[in-house]
Protein backbone atom coordinates (compact mmCIF):
# COMPACT_ATOMS: atom_id res chain seq x y z
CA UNK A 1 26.56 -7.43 -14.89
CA UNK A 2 29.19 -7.99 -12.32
CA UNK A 3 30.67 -11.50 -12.13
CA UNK A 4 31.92 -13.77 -9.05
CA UNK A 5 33.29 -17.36 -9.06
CA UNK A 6 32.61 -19.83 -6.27
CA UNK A 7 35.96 -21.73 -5.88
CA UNK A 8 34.70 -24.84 -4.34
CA UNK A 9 37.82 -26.10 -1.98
CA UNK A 10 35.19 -27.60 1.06
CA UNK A 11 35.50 -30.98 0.49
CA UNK A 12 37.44 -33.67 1.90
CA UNK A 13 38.60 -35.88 -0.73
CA UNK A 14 38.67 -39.04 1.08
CA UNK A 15 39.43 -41.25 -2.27
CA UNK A 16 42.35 -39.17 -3.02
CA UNK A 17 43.92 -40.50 0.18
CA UNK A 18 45.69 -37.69 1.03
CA UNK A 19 46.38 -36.17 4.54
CA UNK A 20 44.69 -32.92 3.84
CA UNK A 21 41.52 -31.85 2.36
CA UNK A 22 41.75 -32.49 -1.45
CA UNK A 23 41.75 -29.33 -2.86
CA UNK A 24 45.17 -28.59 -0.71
CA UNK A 25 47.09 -31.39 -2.47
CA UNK A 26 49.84 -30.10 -4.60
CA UNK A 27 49.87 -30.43 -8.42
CA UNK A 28 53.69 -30.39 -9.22
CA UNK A 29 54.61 -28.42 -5.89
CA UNK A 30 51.51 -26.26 -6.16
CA UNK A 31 47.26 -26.38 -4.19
CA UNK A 32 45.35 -27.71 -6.36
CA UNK A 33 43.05 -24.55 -5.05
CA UNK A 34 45.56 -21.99 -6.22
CA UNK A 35 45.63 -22.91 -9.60
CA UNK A 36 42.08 -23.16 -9.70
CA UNK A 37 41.98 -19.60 -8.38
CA UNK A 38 44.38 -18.22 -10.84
CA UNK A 39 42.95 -19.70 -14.02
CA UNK A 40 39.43 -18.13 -12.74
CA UNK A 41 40.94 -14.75 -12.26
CA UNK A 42 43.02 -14.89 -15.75
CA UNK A 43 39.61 -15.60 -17.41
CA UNK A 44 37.86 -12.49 -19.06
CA UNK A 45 34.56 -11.42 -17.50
CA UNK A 46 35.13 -13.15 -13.80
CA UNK A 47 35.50 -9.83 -11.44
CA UNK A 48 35.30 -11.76 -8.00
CA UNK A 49 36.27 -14.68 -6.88
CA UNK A 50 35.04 -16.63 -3.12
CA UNK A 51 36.95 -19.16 -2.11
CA UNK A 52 35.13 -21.70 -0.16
CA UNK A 53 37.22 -23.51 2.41
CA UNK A 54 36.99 -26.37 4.87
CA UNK A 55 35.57 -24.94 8.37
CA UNK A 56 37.99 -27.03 10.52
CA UNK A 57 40.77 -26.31 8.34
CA UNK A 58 41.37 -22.58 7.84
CA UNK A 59 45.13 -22.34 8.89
CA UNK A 60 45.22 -24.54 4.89
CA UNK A 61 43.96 -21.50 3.06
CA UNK A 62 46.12 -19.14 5.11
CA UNK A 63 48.92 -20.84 3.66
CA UNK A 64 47.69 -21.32 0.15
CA UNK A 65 46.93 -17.52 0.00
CA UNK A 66 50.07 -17.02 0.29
CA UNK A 67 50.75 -17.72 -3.00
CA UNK A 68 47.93 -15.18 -4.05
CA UNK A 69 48.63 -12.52 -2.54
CA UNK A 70 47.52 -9.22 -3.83
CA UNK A 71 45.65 -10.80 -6.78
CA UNK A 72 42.84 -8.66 -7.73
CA UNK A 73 39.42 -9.28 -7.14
CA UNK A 74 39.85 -12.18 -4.46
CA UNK A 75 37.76 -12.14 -1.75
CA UNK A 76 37.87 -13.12 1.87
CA UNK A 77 37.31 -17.04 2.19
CA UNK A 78 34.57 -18.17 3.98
CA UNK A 79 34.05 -22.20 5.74
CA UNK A 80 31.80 -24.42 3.59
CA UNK A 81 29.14 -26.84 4.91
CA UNK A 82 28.90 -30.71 5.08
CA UNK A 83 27.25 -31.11 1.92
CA UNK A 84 28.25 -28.98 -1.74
CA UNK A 85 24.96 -27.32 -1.94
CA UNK A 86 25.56 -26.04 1.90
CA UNK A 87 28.56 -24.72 0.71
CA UNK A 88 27.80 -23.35 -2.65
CA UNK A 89 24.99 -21.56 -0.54
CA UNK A 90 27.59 -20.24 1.87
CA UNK A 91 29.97 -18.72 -1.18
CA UNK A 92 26.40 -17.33 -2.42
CA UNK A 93 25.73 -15.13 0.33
CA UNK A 94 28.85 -13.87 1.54
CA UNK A 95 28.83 -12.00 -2.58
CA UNK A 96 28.91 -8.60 -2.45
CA UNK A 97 25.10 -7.36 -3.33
CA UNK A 98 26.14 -6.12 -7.16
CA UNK A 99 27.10 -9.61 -8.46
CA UNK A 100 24.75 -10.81 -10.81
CA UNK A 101 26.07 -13.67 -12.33
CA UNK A 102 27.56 -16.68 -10.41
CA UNK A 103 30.28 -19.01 -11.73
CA UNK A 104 30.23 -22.07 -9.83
CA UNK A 105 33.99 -24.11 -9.82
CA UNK A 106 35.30 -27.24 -8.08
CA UNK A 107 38.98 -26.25 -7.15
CA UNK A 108 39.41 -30.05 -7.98
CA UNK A 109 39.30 -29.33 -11.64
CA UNK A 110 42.78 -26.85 -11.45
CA UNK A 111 43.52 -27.19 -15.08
CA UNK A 112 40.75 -25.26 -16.48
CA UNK A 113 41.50 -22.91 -19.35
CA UNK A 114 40.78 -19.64 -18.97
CA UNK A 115 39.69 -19.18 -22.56
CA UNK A 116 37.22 -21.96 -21.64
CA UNK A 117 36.24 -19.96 -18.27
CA UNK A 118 35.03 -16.92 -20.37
CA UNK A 119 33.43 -18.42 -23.02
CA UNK A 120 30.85 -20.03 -20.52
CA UNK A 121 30.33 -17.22 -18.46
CA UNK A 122 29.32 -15.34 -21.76
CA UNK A 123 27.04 -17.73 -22.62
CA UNK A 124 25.42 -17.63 -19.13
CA UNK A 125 25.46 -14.17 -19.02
CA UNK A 126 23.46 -13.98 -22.54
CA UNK A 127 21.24 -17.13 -21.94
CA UNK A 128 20.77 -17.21 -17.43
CA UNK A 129 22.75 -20.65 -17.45
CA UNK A 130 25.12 -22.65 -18.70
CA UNK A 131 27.77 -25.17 -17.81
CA UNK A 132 31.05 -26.06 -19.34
CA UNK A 133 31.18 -30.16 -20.33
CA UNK A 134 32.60 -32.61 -23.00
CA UNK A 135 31.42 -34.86 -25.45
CA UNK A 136 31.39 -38.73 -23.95
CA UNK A 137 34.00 -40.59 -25.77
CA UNK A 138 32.62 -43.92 -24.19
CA UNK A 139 29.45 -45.85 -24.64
CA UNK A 140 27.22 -44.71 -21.70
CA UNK A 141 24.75 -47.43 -20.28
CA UNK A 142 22.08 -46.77 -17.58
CA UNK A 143 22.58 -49.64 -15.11
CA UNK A 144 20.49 -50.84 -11.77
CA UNK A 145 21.60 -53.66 -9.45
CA UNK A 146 24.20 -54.87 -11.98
CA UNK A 147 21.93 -54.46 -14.99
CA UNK A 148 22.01 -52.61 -17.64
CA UNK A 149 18.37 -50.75 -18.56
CA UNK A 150 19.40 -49.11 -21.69
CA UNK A 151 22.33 -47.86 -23.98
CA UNK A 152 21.32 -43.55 -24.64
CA UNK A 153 22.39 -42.36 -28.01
CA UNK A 154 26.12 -41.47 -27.26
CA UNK A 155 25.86 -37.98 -29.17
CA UNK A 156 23.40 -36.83 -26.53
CA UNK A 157 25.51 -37.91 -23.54
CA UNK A 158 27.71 -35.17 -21.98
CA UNK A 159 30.15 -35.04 -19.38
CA UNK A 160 29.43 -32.31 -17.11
CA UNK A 161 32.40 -29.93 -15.87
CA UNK A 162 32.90 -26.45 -14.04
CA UNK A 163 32.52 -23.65 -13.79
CA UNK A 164 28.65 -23.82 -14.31
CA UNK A 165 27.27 -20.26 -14.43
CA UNK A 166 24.09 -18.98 -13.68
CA UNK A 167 21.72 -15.53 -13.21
CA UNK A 168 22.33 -15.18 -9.26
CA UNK A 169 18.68 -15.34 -8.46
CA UNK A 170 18.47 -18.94 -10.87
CA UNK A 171 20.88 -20.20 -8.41
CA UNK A 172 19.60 -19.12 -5.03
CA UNK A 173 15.78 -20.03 -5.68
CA UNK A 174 17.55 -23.67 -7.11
CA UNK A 175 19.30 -24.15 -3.65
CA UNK A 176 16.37 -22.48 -1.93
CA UNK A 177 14.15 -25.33 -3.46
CA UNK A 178 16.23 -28.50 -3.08
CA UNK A 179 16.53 -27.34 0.39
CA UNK A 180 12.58 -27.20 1.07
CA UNK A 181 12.63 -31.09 -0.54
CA UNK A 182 15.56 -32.68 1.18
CA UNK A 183 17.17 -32.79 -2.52
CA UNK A 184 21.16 -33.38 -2.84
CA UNK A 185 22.11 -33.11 -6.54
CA UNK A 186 25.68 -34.09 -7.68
CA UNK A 187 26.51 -30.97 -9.49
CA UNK A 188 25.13 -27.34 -9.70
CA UNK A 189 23.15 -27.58 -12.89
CA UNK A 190 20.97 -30.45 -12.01
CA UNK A 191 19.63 -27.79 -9.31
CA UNK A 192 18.48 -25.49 -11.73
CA UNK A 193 17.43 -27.78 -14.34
CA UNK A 194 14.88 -28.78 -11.22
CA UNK A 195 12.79 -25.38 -11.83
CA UNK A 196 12.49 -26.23 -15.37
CA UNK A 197 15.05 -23.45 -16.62
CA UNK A 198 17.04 -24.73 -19.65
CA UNK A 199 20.65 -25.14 -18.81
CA UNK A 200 23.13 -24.48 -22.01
CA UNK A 201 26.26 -27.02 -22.96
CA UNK A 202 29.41 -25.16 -23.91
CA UNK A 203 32.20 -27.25 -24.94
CA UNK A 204 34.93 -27.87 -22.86
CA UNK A 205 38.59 -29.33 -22.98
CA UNK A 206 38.37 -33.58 -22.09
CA UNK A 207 41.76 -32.43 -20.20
CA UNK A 208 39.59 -30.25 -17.45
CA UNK A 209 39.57 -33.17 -15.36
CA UNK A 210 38.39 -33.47 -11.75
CA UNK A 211 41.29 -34.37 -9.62
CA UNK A 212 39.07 -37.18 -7.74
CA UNK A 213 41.69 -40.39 -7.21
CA UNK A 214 46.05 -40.67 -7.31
CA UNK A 215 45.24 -41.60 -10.52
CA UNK A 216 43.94 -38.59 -11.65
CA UNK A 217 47.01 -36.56 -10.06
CA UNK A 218 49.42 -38.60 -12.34
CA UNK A 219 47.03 -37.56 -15.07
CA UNK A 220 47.65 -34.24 -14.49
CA UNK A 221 51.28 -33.87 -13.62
CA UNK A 222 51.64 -35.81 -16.93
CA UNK A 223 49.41 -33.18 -19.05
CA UNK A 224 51.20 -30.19 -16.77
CA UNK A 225 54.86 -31.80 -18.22
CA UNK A 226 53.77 -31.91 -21.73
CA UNK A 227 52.32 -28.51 -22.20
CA UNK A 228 55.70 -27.51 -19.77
CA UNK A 229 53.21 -25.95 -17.34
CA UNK A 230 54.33 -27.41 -14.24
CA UNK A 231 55.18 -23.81 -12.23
C-alpha cells in the first residue's frame, strides 16, 4: 500500500502578519514548509510527498526547495485553491495512480515527530482513517452568542492535529461529497466523518502545534532551543 503526504503550504496566514504566505516564514532561519517536509519524509511508511503551494506565489517554493534538494520521494509541487478542501483536492489528484493511502499535513504544524508521523499512518493503513490529536488540557465549553450551552466531559474532548490519514478513495468520495453540498469543514477528518466512516484518535505530542499567530512562532523557537533543534 503505497503512501503519499499532502504538505499543505496554500494558505495565506493573514494572522501571522507576515509578508509572505505563512508556511514560508522561517522557524529559526528555516520555511516553516521545509521542516514540515523533512519530518514527513524521515517518518517510516510515507513514500511520497506533494507539496501544495500558493498559485500566485511559486517563485517561494522554488526557493524553499532549495533546501530539499534531491530528497527522495518528493514530488513536483502543484498551486492550491482558495479554500483547504480545493487544495487538498488538488494534492489528491496530481498522486501518482499506485498511492493508496493519503496523509494529509498542514506545513504550519513543522514540528511534528516523525515517530508520531508513522504511528498514524499505521493505524490508517490498518483501520481506513485516522488522525493524529491530543488530549484537551483545558475545560472545553460549547458557546453561542456569548453563551455558554454546555461544559462536554473533558476526557472525550480532543484536539485535532496532522497528518490525518485516510484510504485514498475515503478521502476523494469525502471531498467529492462536501463539494455536491456547498460544505467547508475546518480540518480533513470532519470530511470523512460526514459519510459515517469512523475516524481513529492516535495520540500526539501537545508540542505539534500549528504555527497560526507571532505567538505561536516564539512558542516554537523556544521548544526548537530547548531540545537544541534549531538547524
Amino acid at each position: 500500500m503505497a503512501t503519499a503526504a499532502l504538505a499543505l503550504a496554500a494558505g495565506r496566514g493573514s494572522r501571522l502578519g507576515a509578508d509572505r504566505p505563512k508556511a514560508f516564514v522561517h522557524l529559526a532561519g528555516i520555511p516553516l514548509v521545509v521542516r514540515s517536509v523533512r519530518a514527513l519524509a524521515a517518518a517510516q511508511g510515507i513514500d511520497w510527498i506533494q507539496p501544495v503551494i500558493p498559485a500566485e506565489d511559486p517563485g517561494l517554493w522554488r526557493e524553499a526547495a532549495q533546501a530539499l534538494e534531491g530528497l527522495e520521494g518528493l514530488l513536483a509541487a502543484v498551486p492550491g485553491g482558495a479554500e483547504r478542501q480545493d487544495s487538498v483536492r488538488a494534492g489528491l489528484d496530481a498522486l501518482p495512480a499506485d498511492v493508496d493511502l493519503v496523509a494529509v499535513h498542514d506545513a504550519a504544524r513543522a514540528l511534528v515527530r516523525p515517530e508520531d508521523v508513522a504511528r498514524v499512518v499505521a493505524v490508517a493503513r490498518a483501520k481506513g482513517a485516522a488522525l493524529l490529536a491530543a488530549p484537551a488540557r483545558d475545560t472545553i465549553k460549547r458557546v453561542r452568542d456569548g453563551r455558554v450551552l454546555e461544559t462536554p466531559p473533558r476526557e472525550t474532548c480532543w484536539a485535532a492535529q496532522t497528518p490525518q490519514v485516510f484510504r485514498r478513495e475515503l478521502l476523494a468520495e469525502a471531498l467529492a461529497k462536501a463539494a455536491a453540498e456547498g460544505f467547508v469543514g475546518t480540518d480533513d477528518a470532519q470530511l470523512v466523518e460526514r459519510l459515517g466512516v469512523p475516524v481513529h484518535v492516535v495520540e500526539g505530542d501537545p508540542g505539534n502545534l500549528k504555527i497560526t499567530g507571532p505567538e505561536d512562532l516564539v512558542a516554537a523557537e523556544a521548544r526548537l532551543a530547548r531540545e537544541g533543534g534549531a538547524a
